[in-house]
Every structure is written in structure tokens, then in C-alpha cells.
C-alpha atoms as a PDB file:
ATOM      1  CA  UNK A   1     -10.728 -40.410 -31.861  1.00  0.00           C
ATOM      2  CA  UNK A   2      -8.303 -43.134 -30.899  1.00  0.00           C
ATOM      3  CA  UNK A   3      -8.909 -42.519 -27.310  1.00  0.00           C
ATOM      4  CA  UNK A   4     -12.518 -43.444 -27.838  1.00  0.00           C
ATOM      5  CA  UNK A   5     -12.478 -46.394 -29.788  1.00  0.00           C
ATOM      6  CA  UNK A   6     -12.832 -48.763 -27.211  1.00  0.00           C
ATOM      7  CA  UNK A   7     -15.719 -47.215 -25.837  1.00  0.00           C
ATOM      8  CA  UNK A   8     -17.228 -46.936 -29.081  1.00  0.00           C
ATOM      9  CA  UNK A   9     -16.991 -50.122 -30.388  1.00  0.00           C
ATOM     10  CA  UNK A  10     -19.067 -51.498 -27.341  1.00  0.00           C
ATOM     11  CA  UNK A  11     -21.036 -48.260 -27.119  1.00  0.00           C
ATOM     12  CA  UNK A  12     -22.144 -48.916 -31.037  1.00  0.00           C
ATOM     13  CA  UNK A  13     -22.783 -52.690 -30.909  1.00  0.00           C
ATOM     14  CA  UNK A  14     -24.906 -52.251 -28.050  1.00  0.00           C
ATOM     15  CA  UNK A  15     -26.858 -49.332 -29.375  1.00  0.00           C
ATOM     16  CA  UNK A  16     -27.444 -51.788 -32.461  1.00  0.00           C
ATOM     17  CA  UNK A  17     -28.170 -54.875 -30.540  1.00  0.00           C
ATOM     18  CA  UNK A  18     -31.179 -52.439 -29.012  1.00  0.00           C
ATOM     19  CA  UNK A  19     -32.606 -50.565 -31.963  1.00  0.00           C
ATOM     20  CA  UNK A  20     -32.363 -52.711 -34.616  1.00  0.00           C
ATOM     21  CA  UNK A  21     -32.842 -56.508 -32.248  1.00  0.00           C
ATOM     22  CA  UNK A  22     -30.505 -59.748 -32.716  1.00  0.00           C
ATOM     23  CA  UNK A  23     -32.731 -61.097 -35.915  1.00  0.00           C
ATOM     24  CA  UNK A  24     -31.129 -61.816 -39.073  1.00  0.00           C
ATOM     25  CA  UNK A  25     -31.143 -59.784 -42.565  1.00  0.00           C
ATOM     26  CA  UNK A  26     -31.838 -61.517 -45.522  1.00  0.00           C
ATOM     27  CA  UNK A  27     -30.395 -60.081 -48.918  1.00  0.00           C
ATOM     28  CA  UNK A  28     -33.359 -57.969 -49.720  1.00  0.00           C
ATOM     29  CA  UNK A  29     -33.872 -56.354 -46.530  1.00  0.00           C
ATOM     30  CA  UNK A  30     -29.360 -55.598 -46.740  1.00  0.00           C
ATOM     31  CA  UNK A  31     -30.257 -51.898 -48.110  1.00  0.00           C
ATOM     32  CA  UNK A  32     -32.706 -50.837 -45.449  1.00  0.00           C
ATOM     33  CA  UNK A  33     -30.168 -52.051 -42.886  1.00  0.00           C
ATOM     34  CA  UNK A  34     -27.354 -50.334 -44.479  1.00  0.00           C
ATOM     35  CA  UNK A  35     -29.430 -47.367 -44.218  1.00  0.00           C
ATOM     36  CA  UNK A  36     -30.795 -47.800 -40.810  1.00  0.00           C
ATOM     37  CA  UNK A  37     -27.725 -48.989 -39.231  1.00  0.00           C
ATOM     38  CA  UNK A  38     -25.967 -45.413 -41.034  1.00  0.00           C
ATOM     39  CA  UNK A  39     -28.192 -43.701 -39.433  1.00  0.00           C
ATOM     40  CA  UNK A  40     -28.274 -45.676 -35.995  1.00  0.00           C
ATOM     41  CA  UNK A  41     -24.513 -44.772 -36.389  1.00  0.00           C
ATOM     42  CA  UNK A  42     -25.036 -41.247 -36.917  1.00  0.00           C
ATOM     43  CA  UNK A  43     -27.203 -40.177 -33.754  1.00  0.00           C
ATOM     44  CA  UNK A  44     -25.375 -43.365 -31.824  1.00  0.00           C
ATOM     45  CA  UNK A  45     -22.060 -40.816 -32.800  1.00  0.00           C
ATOM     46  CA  UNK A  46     -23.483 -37.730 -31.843  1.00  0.00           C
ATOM     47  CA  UNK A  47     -24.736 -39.108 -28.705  1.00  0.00           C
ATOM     48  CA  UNK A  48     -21.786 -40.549 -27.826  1.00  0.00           C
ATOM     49  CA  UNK A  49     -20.258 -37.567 -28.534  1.00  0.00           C
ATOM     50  CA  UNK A  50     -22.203 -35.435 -26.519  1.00  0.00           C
ATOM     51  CA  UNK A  51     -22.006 -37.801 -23.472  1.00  0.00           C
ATOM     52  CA  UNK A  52     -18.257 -37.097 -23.457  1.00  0.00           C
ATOM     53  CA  UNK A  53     -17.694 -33.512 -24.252  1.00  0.00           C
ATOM     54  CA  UNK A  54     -20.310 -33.310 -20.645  1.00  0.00           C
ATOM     55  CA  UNK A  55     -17.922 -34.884 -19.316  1.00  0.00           C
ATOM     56  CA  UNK A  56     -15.199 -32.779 -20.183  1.00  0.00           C
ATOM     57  CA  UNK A  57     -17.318 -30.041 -19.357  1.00  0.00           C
ATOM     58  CA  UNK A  58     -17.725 -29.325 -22.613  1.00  0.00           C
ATOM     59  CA  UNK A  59     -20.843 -27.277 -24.584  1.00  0.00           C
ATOM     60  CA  UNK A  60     -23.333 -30.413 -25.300  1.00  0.00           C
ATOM     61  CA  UNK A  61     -23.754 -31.258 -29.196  1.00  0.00           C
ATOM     62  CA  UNK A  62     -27.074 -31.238 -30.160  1.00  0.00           C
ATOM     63  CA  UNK A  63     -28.224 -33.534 -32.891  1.00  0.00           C
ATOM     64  CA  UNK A  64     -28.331 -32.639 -36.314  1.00  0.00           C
ATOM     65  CA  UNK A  65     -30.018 -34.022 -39.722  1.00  0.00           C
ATOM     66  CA  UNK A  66     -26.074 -34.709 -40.930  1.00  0.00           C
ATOM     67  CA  UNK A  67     -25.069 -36.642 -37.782  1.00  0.00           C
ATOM     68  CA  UNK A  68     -22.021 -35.552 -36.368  1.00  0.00           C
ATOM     69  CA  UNK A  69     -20.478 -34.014 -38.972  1.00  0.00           C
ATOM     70  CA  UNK A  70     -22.727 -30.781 -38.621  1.00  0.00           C
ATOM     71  CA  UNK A  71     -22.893 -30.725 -35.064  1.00  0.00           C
ATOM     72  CA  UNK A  72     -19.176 -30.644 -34.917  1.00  0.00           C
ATOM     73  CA  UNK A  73     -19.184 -27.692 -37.297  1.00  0.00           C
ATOM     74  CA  UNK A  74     -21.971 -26.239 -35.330  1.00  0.00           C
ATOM     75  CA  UNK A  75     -19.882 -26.627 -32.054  1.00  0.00           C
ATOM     76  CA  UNK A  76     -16.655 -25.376 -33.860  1.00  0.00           C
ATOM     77  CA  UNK A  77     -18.508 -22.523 -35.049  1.00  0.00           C
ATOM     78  CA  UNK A  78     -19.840 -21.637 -31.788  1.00  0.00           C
ATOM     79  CA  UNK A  79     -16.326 -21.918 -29.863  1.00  0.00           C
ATOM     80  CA  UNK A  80     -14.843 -19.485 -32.633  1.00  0.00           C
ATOM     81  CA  UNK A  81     -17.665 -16.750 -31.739  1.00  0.00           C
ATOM     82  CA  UNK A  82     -17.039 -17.412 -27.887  1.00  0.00           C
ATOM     83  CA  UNK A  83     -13.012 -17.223 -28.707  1.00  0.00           C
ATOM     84  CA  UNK A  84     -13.720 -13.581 -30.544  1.00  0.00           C
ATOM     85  CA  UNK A  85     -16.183 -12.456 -27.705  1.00  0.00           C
ATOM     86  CA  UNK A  86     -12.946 -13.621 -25.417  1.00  0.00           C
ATOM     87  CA  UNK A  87     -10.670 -12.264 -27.220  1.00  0.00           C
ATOM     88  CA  UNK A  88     -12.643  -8.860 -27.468  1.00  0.00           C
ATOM     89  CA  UNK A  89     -12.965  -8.891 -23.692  1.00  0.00           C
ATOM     90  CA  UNK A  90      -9.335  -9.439 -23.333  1.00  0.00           C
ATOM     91  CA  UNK A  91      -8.286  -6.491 -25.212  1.00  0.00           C
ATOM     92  CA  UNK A  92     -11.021  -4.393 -23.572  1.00  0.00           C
ATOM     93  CA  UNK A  93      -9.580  -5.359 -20.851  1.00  0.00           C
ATOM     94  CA  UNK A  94      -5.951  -4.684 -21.669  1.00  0.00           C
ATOM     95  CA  UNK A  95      -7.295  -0.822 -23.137  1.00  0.00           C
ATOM     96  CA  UNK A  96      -8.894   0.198 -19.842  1.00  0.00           C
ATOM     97  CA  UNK A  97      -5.874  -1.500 -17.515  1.00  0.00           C
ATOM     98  CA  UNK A  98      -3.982   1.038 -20.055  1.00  0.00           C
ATOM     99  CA  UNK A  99      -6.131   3.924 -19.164  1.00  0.00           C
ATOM    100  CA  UNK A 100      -5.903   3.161 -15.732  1.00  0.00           C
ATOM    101  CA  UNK A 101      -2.216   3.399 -15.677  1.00  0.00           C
ATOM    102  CA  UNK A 102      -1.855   6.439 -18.160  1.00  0.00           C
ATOM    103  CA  UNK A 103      -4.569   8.364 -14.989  1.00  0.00           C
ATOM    104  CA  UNK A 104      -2.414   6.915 -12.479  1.00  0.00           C
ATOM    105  CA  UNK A 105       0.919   8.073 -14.311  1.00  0.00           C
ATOM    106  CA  UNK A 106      -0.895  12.074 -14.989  1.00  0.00           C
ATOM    107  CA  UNK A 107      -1.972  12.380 -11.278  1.00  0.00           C
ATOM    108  CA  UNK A 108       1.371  11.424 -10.330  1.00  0.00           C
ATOM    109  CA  UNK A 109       2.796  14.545 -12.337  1.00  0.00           C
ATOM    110  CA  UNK A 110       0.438  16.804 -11.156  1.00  0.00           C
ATOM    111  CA  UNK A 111       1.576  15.621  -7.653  1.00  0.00           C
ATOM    112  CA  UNK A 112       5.157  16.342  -7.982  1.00  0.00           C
ATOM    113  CA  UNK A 113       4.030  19.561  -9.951  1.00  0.00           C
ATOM    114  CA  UNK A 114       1.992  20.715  -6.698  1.00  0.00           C
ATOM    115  CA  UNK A 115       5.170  19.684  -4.532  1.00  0.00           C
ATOM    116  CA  UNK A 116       6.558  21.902  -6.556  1.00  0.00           C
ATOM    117  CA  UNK A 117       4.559  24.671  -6.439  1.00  0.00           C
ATOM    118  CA  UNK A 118       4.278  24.336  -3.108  1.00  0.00           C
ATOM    119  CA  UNK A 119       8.185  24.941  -2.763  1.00  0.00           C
ATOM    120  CA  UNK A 120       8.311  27.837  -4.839  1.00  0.00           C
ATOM    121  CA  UNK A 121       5.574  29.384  -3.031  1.00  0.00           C
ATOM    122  CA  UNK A 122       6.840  28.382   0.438  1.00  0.00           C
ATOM    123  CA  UNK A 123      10.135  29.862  -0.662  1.00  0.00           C
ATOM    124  CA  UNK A 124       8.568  32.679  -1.569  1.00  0.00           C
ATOM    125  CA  UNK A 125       6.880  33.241   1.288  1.00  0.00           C
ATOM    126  CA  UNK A 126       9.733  32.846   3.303  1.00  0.00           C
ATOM    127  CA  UNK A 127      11.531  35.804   1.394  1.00  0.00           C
ATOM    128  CA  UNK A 128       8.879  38.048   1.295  1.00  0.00           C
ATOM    129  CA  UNK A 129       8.564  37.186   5.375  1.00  0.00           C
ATOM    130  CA  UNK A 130      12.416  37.968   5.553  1.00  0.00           C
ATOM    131  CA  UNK A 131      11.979  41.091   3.136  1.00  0.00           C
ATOM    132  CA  UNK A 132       9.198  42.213   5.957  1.00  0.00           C
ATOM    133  CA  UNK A 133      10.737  41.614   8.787  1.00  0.00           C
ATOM    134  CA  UNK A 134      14.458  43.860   7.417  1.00  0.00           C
ATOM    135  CA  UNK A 135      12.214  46.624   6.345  1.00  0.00           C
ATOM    136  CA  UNK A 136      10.414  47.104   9.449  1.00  0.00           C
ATOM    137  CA  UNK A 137      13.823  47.419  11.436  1.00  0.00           C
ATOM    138  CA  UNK A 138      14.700  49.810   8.504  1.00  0.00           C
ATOM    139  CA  UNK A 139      12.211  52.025   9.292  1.00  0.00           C
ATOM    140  CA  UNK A 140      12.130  51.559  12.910  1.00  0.00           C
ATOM    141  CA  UNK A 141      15.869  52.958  12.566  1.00  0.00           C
ATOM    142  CA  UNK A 142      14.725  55.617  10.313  1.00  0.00           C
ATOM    143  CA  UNK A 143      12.076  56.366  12.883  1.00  0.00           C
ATOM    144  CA  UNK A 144      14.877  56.911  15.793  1.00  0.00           C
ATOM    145  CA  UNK A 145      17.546  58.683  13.473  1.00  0.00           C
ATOM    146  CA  UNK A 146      14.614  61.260  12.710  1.00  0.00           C
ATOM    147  CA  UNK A 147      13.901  61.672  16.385  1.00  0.00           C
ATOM    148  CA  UNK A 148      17.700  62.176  17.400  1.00  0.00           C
ATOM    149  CA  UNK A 149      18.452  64.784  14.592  1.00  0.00           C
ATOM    150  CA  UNK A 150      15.044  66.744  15.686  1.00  0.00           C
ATOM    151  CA  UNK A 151      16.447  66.976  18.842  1.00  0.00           C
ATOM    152  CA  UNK A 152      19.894  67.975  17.593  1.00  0.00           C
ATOM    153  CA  UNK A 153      17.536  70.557  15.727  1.00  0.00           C
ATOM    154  CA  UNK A 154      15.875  72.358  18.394  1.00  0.00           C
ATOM    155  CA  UNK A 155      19.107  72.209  20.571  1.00  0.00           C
ATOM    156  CA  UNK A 156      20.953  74.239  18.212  1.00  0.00           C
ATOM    157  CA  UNK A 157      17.950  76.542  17.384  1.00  0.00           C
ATOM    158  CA  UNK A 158      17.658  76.850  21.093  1.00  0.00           C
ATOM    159  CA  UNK A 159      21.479  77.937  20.859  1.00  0.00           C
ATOM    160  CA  UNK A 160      21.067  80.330  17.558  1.00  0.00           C
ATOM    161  CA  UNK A 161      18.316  82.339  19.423  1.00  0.00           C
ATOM    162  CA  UNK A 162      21.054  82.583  22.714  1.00  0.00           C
ATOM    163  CA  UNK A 163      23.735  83.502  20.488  1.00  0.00           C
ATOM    164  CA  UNK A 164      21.559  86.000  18.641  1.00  0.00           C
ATOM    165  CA  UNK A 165      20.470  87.830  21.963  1.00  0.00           C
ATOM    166  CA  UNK A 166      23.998  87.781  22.994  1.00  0.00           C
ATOM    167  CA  UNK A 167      24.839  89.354  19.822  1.00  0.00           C
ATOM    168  CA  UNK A 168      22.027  92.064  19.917  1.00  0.00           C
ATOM    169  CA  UNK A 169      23.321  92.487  23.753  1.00  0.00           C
ATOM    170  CA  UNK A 170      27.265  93.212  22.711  1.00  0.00           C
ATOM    171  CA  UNK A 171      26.825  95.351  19.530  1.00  0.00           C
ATOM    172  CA  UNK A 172      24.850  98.036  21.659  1.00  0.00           C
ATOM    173  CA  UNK A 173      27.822  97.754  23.904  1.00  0.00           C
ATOM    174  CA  UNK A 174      30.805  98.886  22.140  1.00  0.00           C
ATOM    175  CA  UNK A 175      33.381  97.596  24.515  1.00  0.00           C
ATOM    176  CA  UNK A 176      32.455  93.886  23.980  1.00  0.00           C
ATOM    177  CA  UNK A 177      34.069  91.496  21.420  1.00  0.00           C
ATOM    178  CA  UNK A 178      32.016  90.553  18.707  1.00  0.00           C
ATOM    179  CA  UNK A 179      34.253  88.779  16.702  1.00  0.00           C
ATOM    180  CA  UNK A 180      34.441  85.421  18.793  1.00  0.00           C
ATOM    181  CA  UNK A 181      30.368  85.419  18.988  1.00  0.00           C
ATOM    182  CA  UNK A 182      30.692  85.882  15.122  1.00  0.00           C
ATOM    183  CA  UNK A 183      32.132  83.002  14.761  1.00  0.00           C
ATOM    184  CA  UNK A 184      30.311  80.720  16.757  1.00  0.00           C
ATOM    185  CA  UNK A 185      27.155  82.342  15.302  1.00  0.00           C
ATOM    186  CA  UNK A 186      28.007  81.169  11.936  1.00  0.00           C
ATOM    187  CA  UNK A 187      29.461  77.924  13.324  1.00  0.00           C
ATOM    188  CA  UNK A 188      25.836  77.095  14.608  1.00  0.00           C
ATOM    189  CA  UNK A 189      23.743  78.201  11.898  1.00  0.00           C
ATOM    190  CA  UNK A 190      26.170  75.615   9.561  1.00  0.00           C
ATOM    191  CA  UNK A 191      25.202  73.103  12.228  1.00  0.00           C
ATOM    192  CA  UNK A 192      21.604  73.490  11.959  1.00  0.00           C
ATOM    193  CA  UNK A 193      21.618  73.788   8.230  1.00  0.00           C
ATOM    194  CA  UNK A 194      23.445  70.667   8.157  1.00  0.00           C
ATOM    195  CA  UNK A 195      21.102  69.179  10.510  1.00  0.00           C
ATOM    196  CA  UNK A 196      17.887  70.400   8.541  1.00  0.00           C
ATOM    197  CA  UNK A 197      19.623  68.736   4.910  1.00  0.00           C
ATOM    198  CA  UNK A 198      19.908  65.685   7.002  1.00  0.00           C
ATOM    199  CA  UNK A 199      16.165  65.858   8.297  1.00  0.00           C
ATOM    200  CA  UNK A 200      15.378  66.076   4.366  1.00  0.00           C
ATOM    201  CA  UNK A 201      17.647  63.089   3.474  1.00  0.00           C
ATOM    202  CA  UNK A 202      15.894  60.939   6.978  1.00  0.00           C
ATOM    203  CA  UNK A 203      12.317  62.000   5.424  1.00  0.00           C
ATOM    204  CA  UNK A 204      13.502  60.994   1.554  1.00  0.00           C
ATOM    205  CA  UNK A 205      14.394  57.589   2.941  1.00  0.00           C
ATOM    206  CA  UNK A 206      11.354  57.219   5.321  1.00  0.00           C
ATOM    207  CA  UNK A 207       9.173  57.627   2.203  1.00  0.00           C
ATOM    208  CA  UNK A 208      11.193  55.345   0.545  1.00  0.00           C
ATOM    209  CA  UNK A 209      10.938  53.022   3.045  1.00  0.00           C
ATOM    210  CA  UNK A 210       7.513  53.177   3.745  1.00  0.00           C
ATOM    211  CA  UNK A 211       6.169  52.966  -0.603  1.00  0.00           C
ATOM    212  CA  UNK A 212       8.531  49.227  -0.209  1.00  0.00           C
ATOM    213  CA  UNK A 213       6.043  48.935   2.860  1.00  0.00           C
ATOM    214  CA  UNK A 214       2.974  48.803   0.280  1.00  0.00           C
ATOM    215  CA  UNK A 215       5.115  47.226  -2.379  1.00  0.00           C
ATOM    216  CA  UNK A 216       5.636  44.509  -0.163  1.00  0.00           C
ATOM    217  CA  UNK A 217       1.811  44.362   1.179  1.00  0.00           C
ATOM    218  CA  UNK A 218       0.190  44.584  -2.307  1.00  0.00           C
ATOM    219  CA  UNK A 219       3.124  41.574  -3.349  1.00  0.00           C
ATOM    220  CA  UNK A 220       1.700  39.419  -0.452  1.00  0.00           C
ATOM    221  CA  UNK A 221      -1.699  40.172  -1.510  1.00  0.00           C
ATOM    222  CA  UNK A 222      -1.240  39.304  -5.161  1.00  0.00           C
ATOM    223  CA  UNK A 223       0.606  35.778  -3.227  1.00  0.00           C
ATOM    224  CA  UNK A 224      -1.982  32.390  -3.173  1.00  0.00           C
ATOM    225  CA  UNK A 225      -2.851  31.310   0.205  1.00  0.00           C
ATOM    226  CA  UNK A 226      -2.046  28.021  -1.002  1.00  0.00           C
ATOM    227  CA  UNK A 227      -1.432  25.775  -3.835  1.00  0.00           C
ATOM    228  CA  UNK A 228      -4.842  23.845  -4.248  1.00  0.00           C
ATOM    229  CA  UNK A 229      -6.827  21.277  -6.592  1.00  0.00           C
ATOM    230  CA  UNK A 230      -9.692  23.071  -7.997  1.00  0.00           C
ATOM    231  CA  UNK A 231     -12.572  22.576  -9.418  1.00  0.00           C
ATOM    232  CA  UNK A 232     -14.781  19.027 -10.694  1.00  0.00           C
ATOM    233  CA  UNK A 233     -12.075  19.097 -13.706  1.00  0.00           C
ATOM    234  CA  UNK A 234      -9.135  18.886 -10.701  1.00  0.00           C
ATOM    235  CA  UNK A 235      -7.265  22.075 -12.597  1.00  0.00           C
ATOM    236  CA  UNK A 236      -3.878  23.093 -10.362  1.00  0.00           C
ATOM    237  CA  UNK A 237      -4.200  26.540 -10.473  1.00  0.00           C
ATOM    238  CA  UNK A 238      -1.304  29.294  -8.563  1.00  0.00           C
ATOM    239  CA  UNK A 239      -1.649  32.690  -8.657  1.00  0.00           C
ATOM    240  CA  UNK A 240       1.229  34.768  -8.915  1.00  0.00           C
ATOM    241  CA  UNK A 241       2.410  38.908  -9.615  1.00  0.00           C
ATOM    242  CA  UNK A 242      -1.458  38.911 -10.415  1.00  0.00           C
ATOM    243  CA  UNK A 243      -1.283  36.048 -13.233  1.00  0.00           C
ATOM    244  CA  UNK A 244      -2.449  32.368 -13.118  1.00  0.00           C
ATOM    245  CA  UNK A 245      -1.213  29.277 -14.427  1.00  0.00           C
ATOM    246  CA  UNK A 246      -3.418  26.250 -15.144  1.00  0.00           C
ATOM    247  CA  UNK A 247      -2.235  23.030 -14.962  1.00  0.00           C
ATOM    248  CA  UNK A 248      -4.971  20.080 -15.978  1.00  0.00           C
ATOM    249  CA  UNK A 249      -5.245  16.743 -14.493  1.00  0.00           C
ATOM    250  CA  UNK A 250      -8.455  14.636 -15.759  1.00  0.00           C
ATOM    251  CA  UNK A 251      -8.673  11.213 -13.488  1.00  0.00           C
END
């Protein structure tokens, strides 16, 4: 209060020179004005009081049957409840600017997650692509191996069935050799035998070839079209060899 009492002193004598006049007290009337001027001094206080914590921009104190006393307490008491209600704020504050952060710090995984996913499943595209791509020249090989051993096929068959007639032709006459068409004979049936056990093996391999064909379809199939956010709950979800994985993000 020392920064006051200049102020106060004047502030006091002239609220006393106007509520209680200039006239003089004799000794019986020294009790009322003991009491009156205490009381003068209590509400001349809290005025005073008042005046300067609105000048501070402070609450203003009302008046209060104790004088100052009480109104400070009442003032006290009412900064302490706005200090909790600030205080309460402030950590509310603090708990939801900690929520924010943990959301922000989850949708950043499941970011980088989806990046990932989307690697792995661009990857895997890519290999399935390449798989493709070898196995249709495989078979396209197949394809033109079968071809050029069918027509190695009928050749020869179109030779057996000369030699055979030639055959027929020289046993009924005697003076022929047979021996040399014999030979050849047998060497041409080998040929086409060989020829038909290679048709089997080209056929064994086009099946093979062609059952990698589905694999690879029904693999693409069972393949996302894309890695994507679903659903109000914004659940990651890739599909994969017919299976799913869930991965949650909540905002």
C-alpha cells in the first residue's frame, strides 16, 4: 500500500472534511466520531480501492458490511476460481493440442504404410506383367515347334507310304534288292516315331504352358486394383492371394 499513501492521505481527509463537515467534537460526542469516522474510513477504503484496481483494469470491489477487508477476500476468492477455470482451460487445451498431434503422427504412418503398399503391389504388378509377357513367347514358341514337327510328321508319313509301295513293288519282283529299301524303311519309321514322342513332349509342355496361363490370370484377378482408403472409419485395406489385411487409421 505504500504506493498509495499519498493519494490516500488526501483522498481520506477530504472524504472526511465532506461527510462528517469542519465542526468541532466535544468529549462526549469523541465515540460517535470514532465510530463514524471508522466507518467513513472503511467505505472511503473500499472506494478508493475500487477506483484504482479500474484503473488497472482490474475486477471492481464492491462494498461490503466489513469494509475492505471482505471485499479483498471476496476479490481474492474470485481471482482463485478464474485462475482454476484458466488453468482448466489451459490443460484442456494442452490435451486436445496432444490429440491433435498423436492424429497427425497415426495418419502419417498410415501414409508411409500405403507408400508402401503401393510398392509392393506395383512391384508385383510389374512381375506378374514380366511373368505374362515370357509365357506368352513360351507358348508362341511352343505353338511354332508343334507346327514344324507336324510337318516333319506328314513328310515322313508321306515317305513311309512311298517306301512301302516301293517295297510291295520289289518283293513281287524277285530280281530287285530289298535289302537297301529295308533299311531305309526302318530308318523312316524310327524317324517318325521319334517325331510322334516329340509331338507328345510339344503337347505335355503346351498344357503346361497354357494351366501357368490361368495360374497367372486367376493371380492377377485375386491382385487389388489399387491400394485405397476405405470406408467412414479410413481402414487401409489390400487384398492379396485372396486374403486381406486391415490397417486402421481413426483421424
Amino acid at each position: 500500500m505504500a504506493d498509495y499513501r499519498p493519494d490516500w492521505h488526501e483522498f481520506v481527509a477530504h472524504e472526511i472534511r465532506s461527510r462528517l463537515g469542519h465542526e468541532k467534537r466535544d468529549k462526549q460526542s469523541a465515540k460517535m466520531f470514532r465510530e463514524g469516522w471508522m466507518a467513513v474510513v472503511g467505505t472511503v477504503r473500499a472506494d478508493f480501492m475500487a477506483k484504482k484496481a479500474a484503473s488497472r483494469g482490474e475486477p471492481l470491489l464492491l462494498e461490503s458490511r466489513n469494509g475492505f477487508t471482505d471485499t479483498r477476500a471476496e476479490w481474492d476468492s474470485e481471482k482463485g476460481e478464474l485462475t482454476r477455470q484458466r488453468d482448466a482451460l489451459k490443460e484442456e487445451l494442452e490435451k486436445a493440442e496432444q490429440k491433435a498431434l498423436e492424429a497427425k503422427e497415426r495418419e502419417e504412418a498410415v501414409r508411409k504404410e500405403k507408400e508402401a503398399l503401393q510398392r509392393d503391389y506395383t512391384n508385383e504388378k510389374a512381375e506378374w506383367e514380366a511373368k505374362n509377357s515370357q509365357l506368352i513367347v513360351e507358348i508362341g514358341q511352343l505353338h511354332e515347334e508343334k507346327k514344324l514337327n507336324s510337318s516333319k510328321e506328314e513328310t515322313v508319313q508321306t515317305q513311309l507310304i512311298a517306301l512301302r509301295e516301293m517295297m510291295e513293288a520289289a518283293t513281287k519282283r524277285s530280281d530287285e534288292p530289298q535289302a537297301e529299301l529295308k533299311r531305309e524303311l526302318e530308318a523312316k519309321e524310327q524317324e517318325l516315331k521319334r517325331l510322334q514322342e516329340n509331338d507328345k513332349k510339344i503337347r505335355h509342355r503346351l498344357k503346361a504352358a497354357k494351366k501357368k496361363e490361368r495360374d497367372l490370370e486367376a493371380e492377377l484377378k485375386k491382385m487389388p486394383v489399387g491400394v485405397v482408403l476405405k470406408g467412414e472409419s479410413k481402414t487401409l485395406e489390400l487384398m492379396k492371394s485372396g486374403k486381406k489385411w486391415h490397417i486402421s487409421c481413426y483421424p
